[in-house]
PDB file of N, CA and C in Angstrom:
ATOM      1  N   UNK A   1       0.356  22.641  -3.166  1.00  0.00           N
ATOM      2  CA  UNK A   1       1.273  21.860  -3.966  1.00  0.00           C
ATOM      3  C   UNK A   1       1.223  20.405  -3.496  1.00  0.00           C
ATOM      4  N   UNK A   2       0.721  19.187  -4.435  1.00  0.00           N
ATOM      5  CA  UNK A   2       1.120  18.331  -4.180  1.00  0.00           C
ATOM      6  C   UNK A   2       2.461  17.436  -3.965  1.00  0.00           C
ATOM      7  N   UNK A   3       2.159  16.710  -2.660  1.00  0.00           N
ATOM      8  CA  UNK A   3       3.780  16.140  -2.228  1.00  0.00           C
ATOM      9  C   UNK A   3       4.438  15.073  -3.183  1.00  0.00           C
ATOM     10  N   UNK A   4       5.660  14.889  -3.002  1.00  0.00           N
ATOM     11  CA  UNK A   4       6.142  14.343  -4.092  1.00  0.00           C
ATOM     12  C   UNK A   4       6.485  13.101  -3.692  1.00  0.00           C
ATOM     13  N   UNK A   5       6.729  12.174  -4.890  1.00  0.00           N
ATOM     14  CA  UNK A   5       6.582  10.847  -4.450  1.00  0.00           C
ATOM     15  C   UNK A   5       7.919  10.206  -4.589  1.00  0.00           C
ATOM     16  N   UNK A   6       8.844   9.896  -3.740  1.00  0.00           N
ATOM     17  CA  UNK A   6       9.896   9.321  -4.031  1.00  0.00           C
ATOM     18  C   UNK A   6      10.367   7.485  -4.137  1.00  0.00           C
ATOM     19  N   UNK A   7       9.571   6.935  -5.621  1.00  0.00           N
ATOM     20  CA  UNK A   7       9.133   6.068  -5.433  1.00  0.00           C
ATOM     21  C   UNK A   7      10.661   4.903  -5.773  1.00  0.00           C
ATOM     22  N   UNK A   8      11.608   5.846  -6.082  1.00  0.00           N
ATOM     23  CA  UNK A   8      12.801   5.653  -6.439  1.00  0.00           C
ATOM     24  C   UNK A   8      13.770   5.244  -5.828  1.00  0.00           C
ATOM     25  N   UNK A   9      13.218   5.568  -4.240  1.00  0.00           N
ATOM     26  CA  UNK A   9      13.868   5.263  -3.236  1.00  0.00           C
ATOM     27  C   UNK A   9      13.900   3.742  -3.123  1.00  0.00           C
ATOM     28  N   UNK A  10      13.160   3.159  -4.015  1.00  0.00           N
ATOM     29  CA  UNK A  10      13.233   1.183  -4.148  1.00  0.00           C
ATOM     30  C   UNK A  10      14.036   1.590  -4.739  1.00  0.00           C
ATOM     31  N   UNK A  11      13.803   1.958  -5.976  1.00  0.00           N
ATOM     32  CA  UNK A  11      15.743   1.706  -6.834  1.00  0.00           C
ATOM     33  C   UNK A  11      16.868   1.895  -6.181  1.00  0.00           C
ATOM     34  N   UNK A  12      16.639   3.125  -5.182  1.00  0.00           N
ATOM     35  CA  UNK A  12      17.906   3.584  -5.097  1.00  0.00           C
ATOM     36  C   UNK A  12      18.502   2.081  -3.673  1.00  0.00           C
ATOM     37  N   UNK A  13      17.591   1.872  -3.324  1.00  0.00           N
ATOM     38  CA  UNK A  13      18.120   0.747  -1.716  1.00  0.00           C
ATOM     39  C   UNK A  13      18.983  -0.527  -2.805  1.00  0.00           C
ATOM     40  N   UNK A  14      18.268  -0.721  -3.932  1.00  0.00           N
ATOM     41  CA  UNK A  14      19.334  -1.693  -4.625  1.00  0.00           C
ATOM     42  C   UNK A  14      20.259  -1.076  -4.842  1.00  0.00           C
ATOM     43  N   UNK A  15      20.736   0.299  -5.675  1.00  0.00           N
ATOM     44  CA  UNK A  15      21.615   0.633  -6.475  1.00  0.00           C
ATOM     45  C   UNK A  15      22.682   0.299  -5.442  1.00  0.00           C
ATOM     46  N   UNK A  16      22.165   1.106  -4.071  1.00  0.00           N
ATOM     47  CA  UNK A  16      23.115   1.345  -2.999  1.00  0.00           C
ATOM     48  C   UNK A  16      23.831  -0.105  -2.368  1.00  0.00           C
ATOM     49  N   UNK A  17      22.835  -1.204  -2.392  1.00  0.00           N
ATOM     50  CA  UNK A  17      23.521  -2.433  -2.636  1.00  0.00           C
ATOM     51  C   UNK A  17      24.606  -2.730  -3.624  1.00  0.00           C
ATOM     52  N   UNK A  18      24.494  -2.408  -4.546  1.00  0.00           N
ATOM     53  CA  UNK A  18      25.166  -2.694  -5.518  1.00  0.00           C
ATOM     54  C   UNK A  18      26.452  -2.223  -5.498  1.00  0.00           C
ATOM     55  N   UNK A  19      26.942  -0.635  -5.014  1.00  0.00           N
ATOM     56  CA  UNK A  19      27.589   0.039  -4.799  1.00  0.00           C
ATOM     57  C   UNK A  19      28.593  -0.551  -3.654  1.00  0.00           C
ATOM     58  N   UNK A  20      27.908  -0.825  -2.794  1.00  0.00           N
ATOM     59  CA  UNK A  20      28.425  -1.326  -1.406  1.00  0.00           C
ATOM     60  C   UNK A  20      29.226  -2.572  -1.895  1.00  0.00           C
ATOM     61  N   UNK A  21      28.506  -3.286  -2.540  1.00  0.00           N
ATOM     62  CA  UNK A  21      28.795  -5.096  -3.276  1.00  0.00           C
ATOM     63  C   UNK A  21      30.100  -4.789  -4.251  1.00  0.00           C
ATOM     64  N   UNK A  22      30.423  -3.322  -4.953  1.00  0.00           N
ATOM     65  CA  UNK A  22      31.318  -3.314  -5.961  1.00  0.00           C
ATOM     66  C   UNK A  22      32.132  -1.783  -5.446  1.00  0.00           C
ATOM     67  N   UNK A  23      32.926  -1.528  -4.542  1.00  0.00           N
ATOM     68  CA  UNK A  23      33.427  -0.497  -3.653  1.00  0.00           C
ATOM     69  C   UNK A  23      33.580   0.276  -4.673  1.00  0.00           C
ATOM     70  N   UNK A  24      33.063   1.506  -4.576  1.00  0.00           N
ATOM     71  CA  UNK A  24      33.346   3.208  -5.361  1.00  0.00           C
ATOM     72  C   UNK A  24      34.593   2.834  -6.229  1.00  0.00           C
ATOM     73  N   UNK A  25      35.610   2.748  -5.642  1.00  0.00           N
ATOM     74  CA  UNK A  25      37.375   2.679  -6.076  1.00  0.00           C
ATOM     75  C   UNK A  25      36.954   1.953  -6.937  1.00  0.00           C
ATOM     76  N   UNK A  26      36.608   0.430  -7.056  1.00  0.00           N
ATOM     77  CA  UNK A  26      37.102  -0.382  -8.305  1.00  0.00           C
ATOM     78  C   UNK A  26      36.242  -0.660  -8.955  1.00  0.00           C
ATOM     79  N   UNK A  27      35.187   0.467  -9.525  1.00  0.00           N
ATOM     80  CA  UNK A  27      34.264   0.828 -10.769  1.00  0.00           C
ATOM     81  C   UNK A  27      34.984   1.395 -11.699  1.00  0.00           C
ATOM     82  N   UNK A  28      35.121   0.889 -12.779  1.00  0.00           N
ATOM     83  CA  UNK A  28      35.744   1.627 -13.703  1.00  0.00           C
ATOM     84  C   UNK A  28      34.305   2.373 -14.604  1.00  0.00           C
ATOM     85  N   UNK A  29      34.512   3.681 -14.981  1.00  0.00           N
ATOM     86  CA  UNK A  29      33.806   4.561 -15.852  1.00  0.00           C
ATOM     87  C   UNK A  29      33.925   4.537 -17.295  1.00  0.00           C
ATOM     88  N   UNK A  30      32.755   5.004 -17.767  1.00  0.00           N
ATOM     89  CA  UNK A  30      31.496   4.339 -17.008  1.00  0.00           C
ATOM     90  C   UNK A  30      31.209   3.608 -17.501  1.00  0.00           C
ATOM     91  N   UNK A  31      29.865   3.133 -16.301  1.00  0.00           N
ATOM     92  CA  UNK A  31      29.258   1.792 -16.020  1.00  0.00           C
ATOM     93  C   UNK A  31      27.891   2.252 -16.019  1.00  0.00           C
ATOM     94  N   UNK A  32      27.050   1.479 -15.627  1.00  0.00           N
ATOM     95  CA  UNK A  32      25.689   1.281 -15.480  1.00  0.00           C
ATOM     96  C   UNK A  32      25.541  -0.184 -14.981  1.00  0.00           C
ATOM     97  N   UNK A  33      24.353   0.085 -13.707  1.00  0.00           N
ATOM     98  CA  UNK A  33      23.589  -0.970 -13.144  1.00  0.00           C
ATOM     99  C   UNK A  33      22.185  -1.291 -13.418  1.00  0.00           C
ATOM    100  N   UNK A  34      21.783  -2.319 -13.351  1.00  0.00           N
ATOM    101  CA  UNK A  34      20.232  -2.495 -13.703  1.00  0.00           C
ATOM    102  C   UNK A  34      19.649  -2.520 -12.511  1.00  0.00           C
ATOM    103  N   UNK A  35      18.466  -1.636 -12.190  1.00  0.00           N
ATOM    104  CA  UNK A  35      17.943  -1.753 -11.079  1.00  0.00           C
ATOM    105  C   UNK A  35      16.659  -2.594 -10.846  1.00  0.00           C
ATOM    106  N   UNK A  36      15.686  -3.359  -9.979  1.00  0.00           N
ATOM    107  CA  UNK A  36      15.313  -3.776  -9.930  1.00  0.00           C
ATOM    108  C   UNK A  36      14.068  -3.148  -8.902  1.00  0.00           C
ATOM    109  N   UNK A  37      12.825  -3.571  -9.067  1.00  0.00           N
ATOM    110  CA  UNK A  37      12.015  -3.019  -7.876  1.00  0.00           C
ATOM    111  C   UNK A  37      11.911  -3.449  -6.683  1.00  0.00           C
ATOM    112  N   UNK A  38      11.811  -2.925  -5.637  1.00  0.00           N
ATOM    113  CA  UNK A  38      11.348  -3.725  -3.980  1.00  0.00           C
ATOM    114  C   UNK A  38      10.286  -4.305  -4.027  1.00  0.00           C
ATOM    115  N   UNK A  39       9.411  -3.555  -4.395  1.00  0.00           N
ATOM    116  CA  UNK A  39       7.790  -3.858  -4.129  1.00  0.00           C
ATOM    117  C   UNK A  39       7.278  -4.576  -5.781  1.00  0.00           C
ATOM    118  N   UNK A  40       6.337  -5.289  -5.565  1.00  0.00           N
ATOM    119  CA  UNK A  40       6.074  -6.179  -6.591  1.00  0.00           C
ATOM    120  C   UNK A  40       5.383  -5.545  -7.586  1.00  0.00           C
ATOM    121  N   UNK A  41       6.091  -4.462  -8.469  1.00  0.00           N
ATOM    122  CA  UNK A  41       4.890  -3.905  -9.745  1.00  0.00           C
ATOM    123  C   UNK A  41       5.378  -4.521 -10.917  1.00  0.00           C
ATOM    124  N   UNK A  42       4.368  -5.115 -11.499  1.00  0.00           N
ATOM    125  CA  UNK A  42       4.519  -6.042 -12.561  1.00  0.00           C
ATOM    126  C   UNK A  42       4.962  -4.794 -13.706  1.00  0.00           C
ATOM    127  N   UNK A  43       6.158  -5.210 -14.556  1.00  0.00           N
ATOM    128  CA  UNK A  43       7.054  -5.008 -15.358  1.00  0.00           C
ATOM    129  C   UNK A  43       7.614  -3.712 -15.103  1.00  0.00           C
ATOM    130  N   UNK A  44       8.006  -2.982 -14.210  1.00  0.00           N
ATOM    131  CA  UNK A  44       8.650  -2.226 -13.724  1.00  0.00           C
ATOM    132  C   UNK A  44      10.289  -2.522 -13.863  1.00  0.00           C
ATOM    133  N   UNK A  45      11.169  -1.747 -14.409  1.00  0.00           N
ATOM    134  CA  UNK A  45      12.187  -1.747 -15.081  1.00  0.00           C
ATOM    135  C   UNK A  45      13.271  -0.571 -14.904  1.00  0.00           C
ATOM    136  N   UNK A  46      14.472  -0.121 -14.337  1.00  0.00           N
ATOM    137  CA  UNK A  46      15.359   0.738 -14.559  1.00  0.00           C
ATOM    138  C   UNK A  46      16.552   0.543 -14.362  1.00  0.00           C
ATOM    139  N   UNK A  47      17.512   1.277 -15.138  1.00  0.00           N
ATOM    140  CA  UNK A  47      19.223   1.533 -14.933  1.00  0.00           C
ATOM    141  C   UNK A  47      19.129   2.825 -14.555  1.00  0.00           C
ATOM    142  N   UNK A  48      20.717   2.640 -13.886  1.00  0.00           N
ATOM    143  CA  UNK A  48      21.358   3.670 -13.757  1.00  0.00           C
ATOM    144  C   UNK A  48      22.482   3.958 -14.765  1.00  0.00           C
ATOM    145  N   UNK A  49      23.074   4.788 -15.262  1.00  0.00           N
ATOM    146  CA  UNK A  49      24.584   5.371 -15.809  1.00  0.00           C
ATOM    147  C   UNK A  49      25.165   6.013 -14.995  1.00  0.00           C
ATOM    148  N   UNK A  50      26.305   5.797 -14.419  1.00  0.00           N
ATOM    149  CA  UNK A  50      26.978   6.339 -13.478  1.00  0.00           C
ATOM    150  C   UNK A  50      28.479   6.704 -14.274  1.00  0.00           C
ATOM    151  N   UNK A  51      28.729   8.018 -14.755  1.00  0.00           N
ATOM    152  CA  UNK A  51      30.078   8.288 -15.329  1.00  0.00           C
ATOM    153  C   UNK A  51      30.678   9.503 -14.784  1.00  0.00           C
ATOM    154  N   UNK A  52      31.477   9.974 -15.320  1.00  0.00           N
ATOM    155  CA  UNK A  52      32.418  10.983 -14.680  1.00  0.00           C
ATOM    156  C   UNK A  52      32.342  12.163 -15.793  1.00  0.00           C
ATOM    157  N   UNK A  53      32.188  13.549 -15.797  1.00  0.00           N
ATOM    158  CA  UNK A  53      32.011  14.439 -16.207  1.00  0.00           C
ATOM    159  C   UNK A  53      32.708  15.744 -15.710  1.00  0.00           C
ATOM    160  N   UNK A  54      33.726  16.356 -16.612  1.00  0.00           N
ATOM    161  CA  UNK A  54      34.222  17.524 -16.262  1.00  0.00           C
ATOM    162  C   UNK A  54      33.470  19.158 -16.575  1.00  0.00           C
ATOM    163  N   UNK A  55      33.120  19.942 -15.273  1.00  0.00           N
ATOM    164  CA  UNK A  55      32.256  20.654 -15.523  1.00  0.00           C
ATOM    165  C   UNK A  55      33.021  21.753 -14.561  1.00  0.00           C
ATOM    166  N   UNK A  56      32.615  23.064 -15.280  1.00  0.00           N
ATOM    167  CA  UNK A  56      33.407  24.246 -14.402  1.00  0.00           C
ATOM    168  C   UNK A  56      32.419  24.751 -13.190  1.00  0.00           C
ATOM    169  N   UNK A  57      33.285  25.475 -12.184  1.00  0.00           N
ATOM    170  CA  UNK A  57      32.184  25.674 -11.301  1.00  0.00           C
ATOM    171  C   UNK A  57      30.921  26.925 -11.442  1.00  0.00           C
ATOM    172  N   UNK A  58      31.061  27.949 -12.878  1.00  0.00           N
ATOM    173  CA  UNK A  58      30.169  28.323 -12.808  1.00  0.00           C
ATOM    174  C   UNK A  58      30.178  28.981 -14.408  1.00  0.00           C
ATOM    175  N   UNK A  59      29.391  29.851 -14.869  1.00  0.00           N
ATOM    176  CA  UNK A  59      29.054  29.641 -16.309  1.00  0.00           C
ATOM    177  C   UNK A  59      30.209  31.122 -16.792  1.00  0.00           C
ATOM    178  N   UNK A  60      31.232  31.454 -15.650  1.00  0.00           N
ATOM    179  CA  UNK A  60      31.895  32.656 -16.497  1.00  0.00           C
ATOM    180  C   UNK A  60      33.336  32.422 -17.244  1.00  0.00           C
ATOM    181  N   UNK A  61      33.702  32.785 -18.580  1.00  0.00           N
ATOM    182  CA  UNK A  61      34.638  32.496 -19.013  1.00  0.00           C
ATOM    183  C   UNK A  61      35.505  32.596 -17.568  1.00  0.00           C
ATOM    184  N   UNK A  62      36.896  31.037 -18.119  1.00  0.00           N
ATOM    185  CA  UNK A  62      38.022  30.975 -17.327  1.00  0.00           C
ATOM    186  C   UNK A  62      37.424  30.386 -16.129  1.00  0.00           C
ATOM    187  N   UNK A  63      36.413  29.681 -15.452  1.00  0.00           N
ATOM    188  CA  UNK A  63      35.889  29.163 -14.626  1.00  0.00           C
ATOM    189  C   UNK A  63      36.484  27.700 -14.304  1.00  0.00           C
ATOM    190  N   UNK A  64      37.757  27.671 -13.107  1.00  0.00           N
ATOM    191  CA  UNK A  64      38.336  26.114 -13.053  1.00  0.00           C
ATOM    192  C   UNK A  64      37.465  25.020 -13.155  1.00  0.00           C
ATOM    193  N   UNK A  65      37.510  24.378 -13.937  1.00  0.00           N
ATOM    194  CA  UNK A  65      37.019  22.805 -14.279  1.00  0.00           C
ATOM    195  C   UNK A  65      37.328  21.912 -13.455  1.00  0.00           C
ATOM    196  N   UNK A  66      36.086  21.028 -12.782  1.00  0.00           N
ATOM    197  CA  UNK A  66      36.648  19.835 -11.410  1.00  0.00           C
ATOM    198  C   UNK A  66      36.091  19.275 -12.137  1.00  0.00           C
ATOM    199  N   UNK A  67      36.510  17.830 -11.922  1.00  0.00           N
ATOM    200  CA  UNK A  67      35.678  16.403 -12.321  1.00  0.00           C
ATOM    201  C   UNK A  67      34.405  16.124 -11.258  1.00  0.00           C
ATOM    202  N   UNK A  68      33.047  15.715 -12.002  1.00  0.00           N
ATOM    203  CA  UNK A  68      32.468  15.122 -10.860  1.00  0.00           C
ATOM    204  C   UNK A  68      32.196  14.001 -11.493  1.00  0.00           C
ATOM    205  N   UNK A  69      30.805  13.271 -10.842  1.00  0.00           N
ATOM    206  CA  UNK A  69      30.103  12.088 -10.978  1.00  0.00           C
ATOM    207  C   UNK A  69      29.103  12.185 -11.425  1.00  0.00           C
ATOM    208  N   UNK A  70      28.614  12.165 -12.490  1.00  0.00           N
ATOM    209  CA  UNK A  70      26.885  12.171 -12.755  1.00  0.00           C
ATOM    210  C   UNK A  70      26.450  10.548 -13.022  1.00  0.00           C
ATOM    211  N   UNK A  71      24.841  10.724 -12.066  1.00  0.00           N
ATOM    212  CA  UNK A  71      24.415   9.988 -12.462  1.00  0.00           C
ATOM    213  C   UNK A  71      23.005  10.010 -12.823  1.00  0.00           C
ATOM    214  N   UNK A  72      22.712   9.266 -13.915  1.00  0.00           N
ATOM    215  CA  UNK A  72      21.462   9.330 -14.613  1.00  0.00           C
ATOM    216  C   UNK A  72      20.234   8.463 -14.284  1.00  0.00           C
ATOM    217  N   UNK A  73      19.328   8.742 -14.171  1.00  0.00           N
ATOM    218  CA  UNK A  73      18.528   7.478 -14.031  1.00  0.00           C
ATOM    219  C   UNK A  73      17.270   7.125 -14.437  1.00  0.00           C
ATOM    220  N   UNK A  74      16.843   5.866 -15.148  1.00  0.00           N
ATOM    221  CA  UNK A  74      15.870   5.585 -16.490  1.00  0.00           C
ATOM    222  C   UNK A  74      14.805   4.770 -15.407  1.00  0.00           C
ATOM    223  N   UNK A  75      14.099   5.031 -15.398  1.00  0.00           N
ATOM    224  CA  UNK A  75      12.629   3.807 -15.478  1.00  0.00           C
ATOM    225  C   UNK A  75      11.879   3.810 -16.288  1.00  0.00           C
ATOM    226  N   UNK A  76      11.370   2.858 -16.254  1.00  0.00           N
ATOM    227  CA  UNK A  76      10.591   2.128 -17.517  1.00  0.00           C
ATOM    228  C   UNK A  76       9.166   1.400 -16.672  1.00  0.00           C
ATOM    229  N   UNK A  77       7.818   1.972 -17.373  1.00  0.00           N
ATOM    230  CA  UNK A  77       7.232   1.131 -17.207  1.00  0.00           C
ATOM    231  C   UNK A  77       6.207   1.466 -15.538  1.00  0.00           C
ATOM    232  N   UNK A  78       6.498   2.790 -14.990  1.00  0.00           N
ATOM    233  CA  UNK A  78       6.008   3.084 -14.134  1.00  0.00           C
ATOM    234  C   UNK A  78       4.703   4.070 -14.183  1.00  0.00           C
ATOM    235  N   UNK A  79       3.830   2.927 -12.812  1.00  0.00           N
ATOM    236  CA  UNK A  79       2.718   4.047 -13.408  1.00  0.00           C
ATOM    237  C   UNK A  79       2.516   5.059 -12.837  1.00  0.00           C
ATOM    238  N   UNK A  80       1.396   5.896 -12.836  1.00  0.00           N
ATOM    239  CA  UNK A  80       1.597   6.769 -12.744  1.00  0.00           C
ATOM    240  C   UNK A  80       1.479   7.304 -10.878  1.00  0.00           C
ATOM    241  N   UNK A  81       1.898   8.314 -10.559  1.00  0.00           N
ATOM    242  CA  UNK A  81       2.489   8.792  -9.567  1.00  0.00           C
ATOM    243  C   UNK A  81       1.292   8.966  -8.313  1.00  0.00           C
ATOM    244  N   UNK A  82       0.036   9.493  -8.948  1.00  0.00           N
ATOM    245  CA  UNK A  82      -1.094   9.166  -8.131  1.00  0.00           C
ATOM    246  C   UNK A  82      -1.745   7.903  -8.078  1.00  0.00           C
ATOM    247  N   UNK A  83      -1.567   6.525  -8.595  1.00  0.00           N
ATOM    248  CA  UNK A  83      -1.460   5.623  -8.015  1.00  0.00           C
ATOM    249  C   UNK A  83      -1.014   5.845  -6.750  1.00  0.00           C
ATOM    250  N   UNK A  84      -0.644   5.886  -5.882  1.00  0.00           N
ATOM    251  CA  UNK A  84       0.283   5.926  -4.479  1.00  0.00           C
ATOM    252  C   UNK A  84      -0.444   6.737  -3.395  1.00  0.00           C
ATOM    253  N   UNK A  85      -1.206   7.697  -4.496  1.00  0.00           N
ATOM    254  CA  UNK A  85      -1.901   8.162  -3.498  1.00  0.00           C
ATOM    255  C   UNK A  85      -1.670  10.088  -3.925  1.00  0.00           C
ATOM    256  N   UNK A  86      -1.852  11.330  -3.295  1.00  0.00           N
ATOM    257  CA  UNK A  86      -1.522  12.585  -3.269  1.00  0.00           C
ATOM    258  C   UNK A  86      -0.136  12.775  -4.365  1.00  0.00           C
ATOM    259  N   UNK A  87       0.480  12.259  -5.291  1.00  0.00           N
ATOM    260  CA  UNK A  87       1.699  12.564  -5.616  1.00  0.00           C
ATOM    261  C   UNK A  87       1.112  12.973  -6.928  1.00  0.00           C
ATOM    262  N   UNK A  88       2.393  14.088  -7.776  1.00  0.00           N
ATOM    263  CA  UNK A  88       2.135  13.884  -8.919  1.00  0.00           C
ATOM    264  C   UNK A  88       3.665  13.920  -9.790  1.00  0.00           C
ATOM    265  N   UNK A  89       4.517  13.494  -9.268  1.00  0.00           N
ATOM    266  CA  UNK A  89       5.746  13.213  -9.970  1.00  0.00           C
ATOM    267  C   UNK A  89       6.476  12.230  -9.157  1.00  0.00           C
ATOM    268  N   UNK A  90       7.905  11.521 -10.012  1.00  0.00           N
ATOM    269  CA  UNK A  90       8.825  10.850  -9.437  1.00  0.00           C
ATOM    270  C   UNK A  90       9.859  11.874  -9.063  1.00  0.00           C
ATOM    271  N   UNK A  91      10.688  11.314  -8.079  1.00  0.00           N
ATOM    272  CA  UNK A  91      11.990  11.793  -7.647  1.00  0.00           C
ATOM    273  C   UNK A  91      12.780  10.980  -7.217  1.00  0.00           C
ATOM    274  N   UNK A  92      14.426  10.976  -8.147  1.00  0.00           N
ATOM    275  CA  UNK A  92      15.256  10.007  -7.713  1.00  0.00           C
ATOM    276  C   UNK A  92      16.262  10.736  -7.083  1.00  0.00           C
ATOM    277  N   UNK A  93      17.105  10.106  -5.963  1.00  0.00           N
ATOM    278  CA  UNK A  93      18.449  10.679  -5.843  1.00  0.00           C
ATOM    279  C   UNK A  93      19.561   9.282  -5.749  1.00  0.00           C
ATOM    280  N   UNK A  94      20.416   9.419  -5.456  1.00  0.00           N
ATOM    281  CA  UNK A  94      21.613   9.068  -4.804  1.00  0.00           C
ATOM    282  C   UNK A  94      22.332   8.717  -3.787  1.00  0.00           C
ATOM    283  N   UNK A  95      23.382   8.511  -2.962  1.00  0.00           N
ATOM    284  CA  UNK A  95      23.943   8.101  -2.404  1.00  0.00           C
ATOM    285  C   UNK A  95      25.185   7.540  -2.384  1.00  0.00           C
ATOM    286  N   UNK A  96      26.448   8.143  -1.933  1.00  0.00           N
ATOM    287  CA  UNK A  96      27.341   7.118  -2.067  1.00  0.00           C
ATOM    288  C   UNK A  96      27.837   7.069  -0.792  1.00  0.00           C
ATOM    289  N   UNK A  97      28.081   5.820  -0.325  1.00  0.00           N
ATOM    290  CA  UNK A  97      28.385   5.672   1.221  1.00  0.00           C
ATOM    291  C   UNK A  97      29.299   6.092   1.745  1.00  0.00           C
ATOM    292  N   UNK A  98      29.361   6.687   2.914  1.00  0.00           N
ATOM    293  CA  UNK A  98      30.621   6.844   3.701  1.00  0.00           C
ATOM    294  C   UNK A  98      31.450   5.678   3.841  1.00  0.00           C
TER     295      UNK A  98
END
């Protein structure tokens, strides 16, 4: 199995800036950020959507409903994954700071 490429992890070091720059608490939902790349790939492009979603904890009728956080995330414009070398997909995650 080829290893996977988490090339997202540039997006995510801004998003997480961004986050830090605008504290969890006083985001109002939802929002979306534009992310930007680290490394210099010409026209490389993504947001995030960051909203709030009520979802039960599992698929059986009567299952209590918690609120969480989803977040989505778009790039645009990226090539492809073996560029980089052994990869053959992206992978994004998250973070929200302690």
């Amino acid at each position: 199995m080829k290893k996977r490429f988490l090339i997202l992890a540039a997006f995510v070091a801004f998003f997480i800036s961004q986050i830090n720059a605008a504290h969890a608490g006083s985001l109002s939902y939802p929002c979306s950020i534009v992310l930007k790349p680290v490394k210099d790939i010409p026209n490389i492009q993504g947001t995030a959507l960051i909203t709030k979603v009520k979802k039960p904890y599992s698929d059986k009728p009567g299952s209590p409903v918690r609120e969480r956080t989803a977040i989505g995330i778009y790039a645009d414009w990226m090539p492809l994954p073996s560029t980089f070398g052994d990869y053959d997909q992206y992978e994004g995650f998250a973070q929200i700071p302690a």
